[in-house]
Protein backbone atom coordinates (compact mmCIF):
# COMPACT_ATOMS: atom_id res chain seq x y z
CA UNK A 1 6.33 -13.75 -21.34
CA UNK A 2 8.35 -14.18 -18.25
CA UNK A 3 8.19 -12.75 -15.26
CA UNK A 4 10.41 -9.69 -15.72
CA UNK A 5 8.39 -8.64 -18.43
CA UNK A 6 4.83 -9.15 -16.40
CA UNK A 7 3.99 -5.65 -14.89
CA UNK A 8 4.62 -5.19 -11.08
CA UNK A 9 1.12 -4.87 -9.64
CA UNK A 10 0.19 -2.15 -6.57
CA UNK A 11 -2.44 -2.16 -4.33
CA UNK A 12 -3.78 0.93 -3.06
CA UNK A 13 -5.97 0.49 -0.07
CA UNK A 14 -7.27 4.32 0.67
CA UNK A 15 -11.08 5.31 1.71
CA UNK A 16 -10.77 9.13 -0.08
CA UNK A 17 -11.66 8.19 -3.91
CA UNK A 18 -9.10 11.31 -4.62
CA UNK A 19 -6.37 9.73 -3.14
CA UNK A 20 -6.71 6.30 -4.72
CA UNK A 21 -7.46 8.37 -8.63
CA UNK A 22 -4.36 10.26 -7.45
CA UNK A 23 -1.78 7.07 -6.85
CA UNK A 24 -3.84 5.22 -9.65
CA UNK A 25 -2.92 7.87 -12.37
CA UNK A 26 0.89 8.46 -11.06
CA UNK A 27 1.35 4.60 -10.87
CA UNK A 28 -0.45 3.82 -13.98
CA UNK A 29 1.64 5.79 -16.45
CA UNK A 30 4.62 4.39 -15.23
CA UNK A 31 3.60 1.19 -16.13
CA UNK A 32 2.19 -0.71 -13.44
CA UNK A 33 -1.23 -2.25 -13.00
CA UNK A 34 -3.15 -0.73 -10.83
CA UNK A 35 -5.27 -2.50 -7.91
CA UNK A 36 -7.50 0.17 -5.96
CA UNK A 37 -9.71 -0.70 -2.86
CA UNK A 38 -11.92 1.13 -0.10
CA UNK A 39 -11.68 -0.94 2.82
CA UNK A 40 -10.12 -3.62 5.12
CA UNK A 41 -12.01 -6.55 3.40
CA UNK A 42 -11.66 -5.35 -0.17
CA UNK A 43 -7.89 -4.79 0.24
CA UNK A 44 -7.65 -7.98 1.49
CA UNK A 45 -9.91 -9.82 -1.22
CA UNK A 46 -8.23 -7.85 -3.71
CA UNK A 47 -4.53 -9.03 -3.10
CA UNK A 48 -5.72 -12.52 -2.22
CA UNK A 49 -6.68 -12.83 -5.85
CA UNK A 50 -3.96 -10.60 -7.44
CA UNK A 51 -0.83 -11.30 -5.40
CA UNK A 52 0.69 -7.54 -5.72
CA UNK A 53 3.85 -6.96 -5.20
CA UNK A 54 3.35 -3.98 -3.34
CA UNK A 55 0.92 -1.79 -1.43
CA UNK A 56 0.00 1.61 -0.11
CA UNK A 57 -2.47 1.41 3.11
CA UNK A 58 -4.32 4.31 4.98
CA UNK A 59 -4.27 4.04 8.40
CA UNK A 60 -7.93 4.23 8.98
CA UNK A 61 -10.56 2.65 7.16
CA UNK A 62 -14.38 2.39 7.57
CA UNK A 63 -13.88 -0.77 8.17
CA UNK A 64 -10.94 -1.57 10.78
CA UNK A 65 -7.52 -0.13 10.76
CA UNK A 66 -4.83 -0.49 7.92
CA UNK A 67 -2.36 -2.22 10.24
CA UNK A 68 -4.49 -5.24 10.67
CA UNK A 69 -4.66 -5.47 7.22
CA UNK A 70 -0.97 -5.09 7.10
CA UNK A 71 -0.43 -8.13 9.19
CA UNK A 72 -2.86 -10.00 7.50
CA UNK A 73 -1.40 -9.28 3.88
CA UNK A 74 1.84 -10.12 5.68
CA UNK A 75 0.76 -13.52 6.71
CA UNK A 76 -0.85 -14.70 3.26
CA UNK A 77 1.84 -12.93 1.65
CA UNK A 78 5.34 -12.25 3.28
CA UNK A 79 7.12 -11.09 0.73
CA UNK A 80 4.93 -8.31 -0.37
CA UNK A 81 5.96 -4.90 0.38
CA UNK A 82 3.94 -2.51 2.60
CA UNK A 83 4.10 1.24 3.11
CA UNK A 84 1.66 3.13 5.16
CA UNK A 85 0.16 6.57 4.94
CA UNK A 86 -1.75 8.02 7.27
CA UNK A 87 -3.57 11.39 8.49
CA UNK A 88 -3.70 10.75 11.91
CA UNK A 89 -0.82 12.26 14.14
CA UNK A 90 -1.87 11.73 17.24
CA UNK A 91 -1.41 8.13 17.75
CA UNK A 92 1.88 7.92 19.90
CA UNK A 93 4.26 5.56 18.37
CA UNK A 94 1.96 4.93 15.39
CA UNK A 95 5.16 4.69 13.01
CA UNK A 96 7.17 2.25 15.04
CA UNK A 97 4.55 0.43 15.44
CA UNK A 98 3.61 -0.14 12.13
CA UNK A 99 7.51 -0.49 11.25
CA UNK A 100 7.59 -3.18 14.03
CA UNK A 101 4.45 -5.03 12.41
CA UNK A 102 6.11 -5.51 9.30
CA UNK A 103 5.56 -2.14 7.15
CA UNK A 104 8.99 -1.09 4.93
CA UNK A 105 7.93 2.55 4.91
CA UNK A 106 5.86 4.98 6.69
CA UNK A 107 4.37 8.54 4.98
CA UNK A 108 2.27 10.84 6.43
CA UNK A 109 -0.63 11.65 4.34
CA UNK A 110 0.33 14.85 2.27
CA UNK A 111 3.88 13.89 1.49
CA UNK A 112 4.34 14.10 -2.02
CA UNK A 113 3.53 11.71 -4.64
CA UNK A 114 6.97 11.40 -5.93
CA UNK A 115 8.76 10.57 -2.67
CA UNK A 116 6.20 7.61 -2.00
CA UNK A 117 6.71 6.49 -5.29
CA UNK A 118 10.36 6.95 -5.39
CA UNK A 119 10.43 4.16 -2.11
CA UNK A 120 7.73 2.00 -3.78
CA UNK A 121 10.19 1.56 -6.74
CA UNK A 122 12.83 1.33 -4.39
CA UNK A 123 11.60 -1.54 -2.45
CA UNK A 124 9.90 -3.56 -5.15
CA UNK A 125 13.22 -3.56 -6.79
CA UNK A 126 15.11 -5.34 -3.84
């Protein structure tokens, strides 16, 4: 099997168990595998051992924010491709700032599924 063939793995880094089942399902049937953590470190062990291709961060999770895991994925893996979602609007300049850190995308928490997943496949595919 080469490596067009291999499915595209996603991680989902997202404290709300409804959210992850949510983006788990969506993702799932359309054929990729799946990664889902909770937190900072598991996000981080998880696509230290997986190498995804992708990932969707929350902002805040129990245990540090989802832009340093951003940077962190970012230096073990440059290439991967980052979009953030989060529920907090109050941060000024939260969006450039994670743009500027080295997310591709940035979703408020609410926007529909299909528009997050219509960018994923869009920027896994560059």
């Amino acid at each position: 099997m080469n490596e067009s063939q291999l499915k595209k793995k996603i991680l989902i880094v997202d404290d709300e168990g409804g959210i992850r089942e949510i983006f788990y399902d969506h993702f799932s049937i359309r054929g990729y595998e799946v990664l889902c953590a909770g937190s900072v470190k598991e996000g981080f062990d998880l696509c230290v051992k997986e190498k995804p291709s992708a990932a969707i961060l929350d902002y805040n999770l129990p245990d540090g924010l989802g832009e340093e895991l951003l940077k962190r994925l970012k230096k073990i893996k440059p290439n991967i491709k980052i979009i953030m979602l989060t529920g907090n609007t109050l941060v000024p300049d939260l969006e450039e700032r994670l743009l500027r850190g080295g997310a591709d995308w940035f979703f408020e928490k609410g926007a529909p599924i299909t528009e997050v997943s219509k960018k994923l496949q869009e920027l896994i595919s560059l």
